[in-house]
Protein backbone atom coordinates (compact mmCIF):
# COMPACT_ATOMS: atom_id res chain seq x y z
CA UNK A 1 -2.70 -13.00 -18.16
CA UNK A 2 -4.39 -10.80 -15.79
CA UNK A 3 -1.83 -7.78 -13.60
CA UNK A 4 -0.70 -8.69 -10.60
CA UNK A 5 -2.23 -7.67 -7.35
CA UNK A 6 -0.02 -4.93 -6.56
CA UNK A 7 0.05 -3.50 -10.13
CA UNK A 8 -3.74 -3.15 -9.85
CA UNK A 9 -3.72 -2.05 -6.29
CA UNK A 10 -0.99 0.53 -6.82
CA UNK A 11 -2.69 1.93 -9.37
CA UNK A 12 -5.90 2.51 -7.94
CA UNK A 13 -4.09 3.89 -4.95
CA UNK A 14 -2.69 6.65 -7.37
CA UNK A 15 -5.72 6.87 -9.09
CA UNK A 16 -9.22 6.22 -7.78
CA UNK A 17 -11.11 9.29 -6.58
CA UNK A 18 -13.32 6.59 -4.36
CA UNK A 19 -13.79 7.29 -0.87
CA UNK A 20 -11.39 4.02 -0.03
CA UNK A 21 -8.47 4.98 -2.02
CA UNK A 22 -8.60 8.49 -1.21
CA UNK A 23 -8.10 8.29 2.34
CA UNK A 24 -5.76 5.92 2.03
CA UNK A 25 -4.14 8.13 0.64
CA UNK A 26 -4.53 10.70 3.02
CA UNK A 27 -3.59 8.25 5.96
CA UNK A 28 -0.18 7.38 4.32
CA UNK A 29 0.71 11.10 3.80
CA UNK A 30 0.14 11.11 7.62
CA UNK A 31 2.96 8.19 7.88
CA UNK A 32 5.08 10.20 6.16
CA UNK A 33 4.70 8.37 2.54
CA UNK A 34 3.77 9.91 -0.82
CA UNK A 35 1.14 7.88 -2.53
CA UNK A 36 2.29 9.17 -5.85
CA UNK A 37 5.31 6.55 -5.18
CA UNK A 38 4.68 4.04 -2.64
CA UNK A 39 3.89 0.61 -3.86
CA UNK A 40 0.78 -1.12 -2.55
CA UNK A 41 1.67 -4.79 -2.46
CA UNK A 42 -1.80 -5.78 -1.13
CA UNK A 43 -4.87 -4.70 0.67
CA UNK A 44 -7.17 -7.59 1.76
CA UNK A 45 -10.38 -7.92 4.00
CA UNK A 46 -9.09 -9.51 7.03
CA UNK A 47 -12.28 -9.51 9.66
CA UNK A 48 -15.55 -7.42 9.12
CA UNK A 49 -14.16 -4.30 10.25
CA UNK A 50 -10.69 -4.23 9.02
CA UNK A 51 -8.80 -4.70 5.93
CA UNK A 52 -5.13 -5.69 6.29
CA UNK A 53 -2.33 -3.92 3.98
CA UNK A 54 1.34 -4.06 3.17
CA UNK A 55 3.18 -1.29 0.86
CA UNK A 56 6.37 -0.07 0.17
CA UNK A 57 7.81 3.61 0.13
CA UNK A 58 10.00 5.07 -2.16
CA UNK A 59 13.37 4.38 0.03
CA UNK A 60 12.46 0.74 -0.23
CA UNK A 61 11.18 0.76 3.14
CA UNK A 62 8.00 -1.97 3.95
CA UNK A 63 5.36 -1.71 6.12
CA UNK A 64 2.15 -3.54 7.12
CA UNK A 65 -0.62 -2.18 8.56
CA UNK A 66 -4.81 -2.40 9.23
CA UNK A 67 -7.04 -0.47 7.64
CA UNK A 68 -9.90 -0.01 10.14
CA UNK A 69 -13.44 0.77 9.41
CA UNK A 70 -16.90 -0.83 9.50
CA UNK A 71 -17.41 -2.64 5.92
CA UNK A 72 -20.74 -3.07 5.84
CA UNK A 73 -21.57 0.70 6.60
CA UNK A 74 -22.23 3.28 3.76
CA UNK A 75 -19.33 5.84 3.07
CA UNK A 76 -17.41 4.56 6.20
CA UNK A 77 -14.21 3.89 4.11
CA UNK A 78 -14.13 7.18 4.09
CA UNK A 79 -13.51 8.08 7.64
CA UNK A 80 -11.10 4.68 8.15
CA UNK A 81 -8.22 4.85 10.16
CA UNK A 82 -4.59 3.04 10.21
CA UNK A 83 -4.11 0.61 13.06
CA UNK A 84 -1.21 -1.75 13.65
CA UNK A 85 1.33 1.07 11.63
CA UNK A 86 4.97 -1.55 11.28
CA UNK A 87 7.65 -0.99 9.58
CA UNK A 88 8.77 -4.76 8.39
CA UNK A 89 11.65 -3.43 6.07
CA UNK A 90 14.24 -5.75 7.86
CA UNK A 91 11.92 -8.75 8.65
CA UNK A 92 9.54 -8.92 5.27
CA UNK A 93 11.12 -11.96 4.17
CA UNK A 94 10.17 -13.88 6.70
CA UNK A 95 6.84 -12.76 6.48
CA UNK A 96 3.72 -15.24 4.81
CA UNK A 97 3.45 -13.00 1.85
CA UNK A 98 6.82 -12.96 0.90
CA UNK A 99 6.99 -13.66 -2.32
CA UNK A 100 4.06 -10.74 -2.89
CA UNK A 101 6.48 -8.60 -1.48
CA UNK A 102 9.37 -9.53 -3.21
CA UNK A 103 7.16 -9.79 -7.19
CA UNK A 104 6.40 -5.91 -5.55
CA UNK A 105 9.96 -4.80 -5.54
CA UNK A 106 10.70 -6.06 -8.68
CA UNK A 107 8.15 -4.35 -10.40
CA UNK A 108 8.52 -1.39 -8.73
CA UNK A 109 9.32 1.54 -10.82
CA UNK A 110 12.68 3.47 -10.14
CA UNK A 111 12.13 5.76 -7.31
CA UNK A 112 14.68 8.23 -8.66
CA UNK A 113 15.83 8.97 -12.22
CA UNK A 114 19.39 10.20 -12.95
CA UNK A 115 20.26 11.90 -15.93
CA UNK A 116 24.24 11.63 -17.28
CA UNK A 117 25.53 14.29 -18.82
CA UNK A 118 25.92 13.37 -23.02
């Protein structure tokens, strides 16, 4: 059985030195986010200049948001920008993708670890 979409999506998002991923995440530092823990539920073309995203932070916080640049231009993934920025934290599950969101939380690793005393 193949990972889900945000497993693989997430991971590239922490991982991939392409020109895509990388200023992604540069452009959710800007938000306030650290890429190292936010949760990318799912990042799909939506129009030829725009890709359309949803992710959540580390407080359990969700957002949705455009990813703007021209996809049929060289190296312009680099220079993309965020349009459409909206925190959806209390209305994600009415949302279409609901269920993407909600597989997302569940997976999502622990944002904080606590250690008890032994």
């Amino acid at each position: 059985m193949s990972q889900a979409v945000h497993v693989q999506y997430t991971h590239l998002l922490h991982t991939s030195s392409l020109d895509l991923w990388r200023r992604l995440r540069r452009l959710l530092e800007d938000q306030g986010l650290s890429p190292a823990t936010t949760v990318l539920v799912n990042l799909f073309p939506d129009g030829g200049d725009h890709e359309f995203g949803q992710c959540i932070d580390e407080d359990g916080r969700v957002y949705c948001f455009d990813l703007a640049y021209d996809r049929e231009t060289p190296k312009a993934a680099g220079k993309a920008v965020l349009r459409h920025w909206t925190d959806i934290t209390d209305t994600w599950q009415e949302d279409p993708l609901q269920s993407e969101i909600a597989d997302a939380f569940i997976w999502r690793p622990p944002a904080r670890r606590t250690v008890l005393p032994g």
